[in-house]
C-alpha atoms as a PDB file:
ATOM      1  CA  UNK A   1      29.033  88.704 112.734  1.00  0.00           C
ATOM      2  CA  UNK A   2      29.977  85.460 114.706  1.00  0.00           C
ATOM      3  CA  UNK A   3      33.673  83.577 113.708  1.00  0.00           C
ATOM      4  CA  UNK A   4      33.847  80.169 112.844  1.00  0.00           C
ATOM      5  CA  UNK A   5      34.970  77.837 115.145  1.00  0.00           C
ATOM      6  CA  UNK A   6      38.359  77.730 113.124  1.00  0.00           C
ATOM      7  CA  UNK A   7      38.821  81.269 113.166  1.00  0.00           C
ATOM      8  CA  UNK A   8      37.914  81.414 116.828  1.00  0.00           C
ATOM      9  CA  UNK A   9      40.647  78.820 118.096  1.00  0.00           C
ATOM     10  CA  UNK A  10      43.084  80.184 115.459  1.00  0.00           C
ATOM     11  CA  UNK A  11      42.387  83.605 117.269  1.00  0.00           C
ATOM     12  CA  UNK A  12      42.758  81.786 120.848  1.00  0.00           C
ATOM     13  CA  UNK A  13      46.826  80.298 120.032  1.00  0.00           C
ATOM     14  CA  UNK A  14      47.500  83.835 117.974  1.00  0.00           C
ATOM     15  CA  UNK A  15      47.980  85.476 120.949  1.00  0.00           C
ATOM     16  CA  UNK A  16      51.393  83.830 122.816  1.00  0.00           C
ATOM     17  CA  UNK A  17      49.510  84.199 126.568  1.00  0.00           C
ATOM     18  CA  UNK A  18      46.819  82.112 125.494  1.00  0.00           C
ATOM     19  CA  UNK A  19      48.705  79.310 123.733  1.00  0.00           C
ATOM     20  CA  UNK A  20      51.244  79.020 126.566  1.00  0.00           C
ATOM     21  CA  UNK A  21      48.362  78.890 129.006  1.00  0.00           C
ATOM     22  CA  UNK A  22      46.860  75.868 126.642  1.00  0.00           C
ATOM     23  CA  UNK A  23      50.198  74.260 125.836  1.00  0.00           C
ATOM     24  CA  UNK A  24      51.309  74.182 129.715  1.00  0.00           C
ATOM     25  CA  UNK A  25      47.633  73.305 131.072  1.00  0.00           C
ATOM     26  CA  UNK A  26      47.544  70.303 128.243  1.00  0.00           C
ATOM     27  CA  UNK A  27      51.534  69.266 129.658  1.00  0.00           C
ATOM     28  CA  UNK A  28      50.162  69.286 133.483  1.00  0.00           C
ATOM     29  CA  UNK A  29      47.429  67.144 132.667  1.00  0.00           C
ATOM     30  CA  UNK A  30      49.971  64.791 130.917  1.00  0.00           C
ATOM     31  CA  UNK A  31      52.087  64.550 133.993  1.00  0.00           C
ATOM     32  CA  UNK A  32      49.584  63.974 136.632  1.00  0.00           C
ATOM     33  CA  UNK A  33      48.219  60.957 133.898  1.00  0.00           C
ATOM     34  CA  UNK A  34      51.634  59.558 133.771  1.00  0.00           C
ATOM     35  CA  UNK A  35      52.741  60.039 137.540  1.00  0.00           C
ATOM     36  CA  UNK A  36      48.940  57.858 138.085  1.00  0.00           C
ATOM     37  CA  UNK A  37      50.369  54.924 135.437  1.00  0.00           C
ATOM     38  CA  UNK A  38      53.297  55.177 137.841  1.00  0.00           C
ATOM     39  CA  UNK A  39      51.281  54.836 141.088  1.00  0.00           C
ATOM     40  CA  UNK A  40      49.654  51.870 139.638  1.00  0.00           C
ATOM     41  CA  UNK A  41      53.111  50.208 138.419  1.00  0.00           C
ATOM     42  CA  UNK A  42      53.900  50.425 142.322  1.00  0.00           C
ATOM     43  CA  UNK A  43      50.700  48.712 143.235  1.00  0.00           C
ATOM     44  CA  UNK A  44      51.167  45.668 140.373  1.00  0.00           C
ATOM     45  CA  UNK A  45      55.170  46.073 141.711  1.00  0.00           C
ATOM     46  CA  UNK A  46      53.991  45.148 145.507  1.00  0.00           C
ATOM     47  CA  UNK A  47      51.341  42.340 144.069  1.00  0.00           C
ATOM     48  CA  UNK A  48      53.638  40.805 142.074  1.00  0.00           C
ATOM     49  CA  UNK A  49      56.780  40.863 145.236  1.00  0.00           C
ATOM     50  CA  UNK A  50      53.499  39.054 147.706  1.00  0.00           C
ATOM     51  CA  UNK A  51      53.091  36.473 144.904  1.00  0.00           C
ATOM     52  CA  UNK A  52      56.500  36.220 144.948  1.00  0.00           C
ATOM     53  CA  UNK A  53      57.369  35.677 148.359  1.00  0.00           C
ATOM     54  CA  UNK A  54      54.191  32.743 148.640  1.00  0.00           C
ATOM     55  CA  UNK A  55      56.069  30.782 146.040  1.00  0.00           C
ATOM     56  CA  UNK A  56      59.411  31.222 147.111  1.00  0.00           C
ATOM     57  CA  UNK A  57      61.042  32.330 150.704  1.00  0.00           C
ATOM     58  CA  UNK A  58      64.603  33.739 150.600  1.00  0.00           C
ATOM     59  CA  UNK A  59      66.794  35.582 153.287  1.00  0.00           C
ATOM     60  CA  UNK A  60      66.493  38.069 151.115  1.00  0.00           C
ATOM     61  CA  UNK A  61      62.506  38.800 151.484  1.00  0.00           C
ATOM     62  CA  UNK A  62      62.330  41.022 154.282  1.00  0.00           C
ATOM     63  CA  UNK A  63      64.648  43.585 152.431  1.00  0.00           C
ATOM     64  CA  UNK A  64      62.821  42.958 149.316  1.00  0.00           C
ATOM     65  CA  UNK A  65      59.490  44.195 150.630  1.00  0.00           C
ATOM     66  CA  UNK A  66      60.891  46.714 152.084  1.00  0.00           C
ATOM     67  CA  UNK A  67      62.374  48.031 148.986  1.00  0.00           C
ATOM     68  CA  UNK A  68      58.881  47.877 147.862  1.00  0.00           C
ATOM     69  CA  UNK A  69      57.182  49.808 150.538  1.00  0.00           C
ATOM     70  CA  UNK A  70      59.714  52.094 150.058  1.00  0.00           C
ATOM     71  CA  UNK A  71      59.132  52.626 146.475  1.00  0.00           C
ATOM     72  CA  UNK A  72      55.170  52.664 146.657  1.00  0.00           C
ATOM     73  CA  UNK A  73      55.596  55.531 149.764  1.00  0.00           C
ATOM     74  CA  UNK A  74      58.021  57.301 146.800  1.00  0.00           C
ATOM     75  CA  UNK A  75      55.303  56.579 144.050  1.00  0.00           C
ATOM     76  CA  UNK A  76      52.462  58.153 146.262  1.00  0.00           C
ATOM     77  CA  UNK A  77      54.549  61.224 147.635  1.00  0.00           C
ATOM     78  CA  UNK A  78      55.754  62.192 144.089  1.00  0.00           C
ATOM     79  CA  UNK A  79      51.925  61.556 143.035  1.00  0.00           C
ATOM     80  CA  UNK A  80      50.882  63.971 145.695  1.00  0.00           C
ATOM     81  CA  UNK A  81      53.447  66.494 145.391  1.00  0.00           C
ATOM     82  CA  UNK A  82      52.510  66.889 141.606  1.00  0.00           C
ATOM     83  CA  UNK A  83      48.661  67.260 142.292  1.00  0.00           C
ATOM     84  CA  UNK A  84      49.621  70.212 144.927  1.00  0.00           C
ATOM     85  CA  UNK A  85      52.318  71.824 143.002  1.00  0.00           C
ATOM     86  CA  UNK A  86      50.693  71.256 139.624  1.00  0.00           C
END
């Protein structure tokens, strides 16, 4: 006789392999979803220091856009690392 679909995914998280499986799979997916917000705060980051530097030039541009290459490079290589490793 066939389970109901309630029985069936209480069955699935009764047994602790299968809900750590779920529970960690479901957290992975979470991370690489946040770590993609954070790539595109570094993109709105680098728009909003070249909209910055049209309205106003400072001595202290140069290192300002560099700080946000640097952080954008950080941003993608944290990105990628969690793809690979996740």
């Amino acid at each position: 006789m066939n389970q109901l679909p309630v029985s069936q995914f209480v069955s699935f998280f009764s047994n602790p392999q299968n809900a750590t499986s779920a529970v960690l799979g479901t957290m992975k997916i979470l991370i690489v979803l946040v770590l993609s917000l954070y790539l595109v705060f570094g993109v709105v980051i680098l728009r909003q220091i070249s909209l910055m530097t049209k309205t106003v030039d400072t001595p202290l541009t140069p290192k300002i856009k560099f700080l946000g290459y640097i952080h954008m490079i950080f941003s993608i290589l944290v990105w990628l690392c969690a793809i690979v490793l996740l």
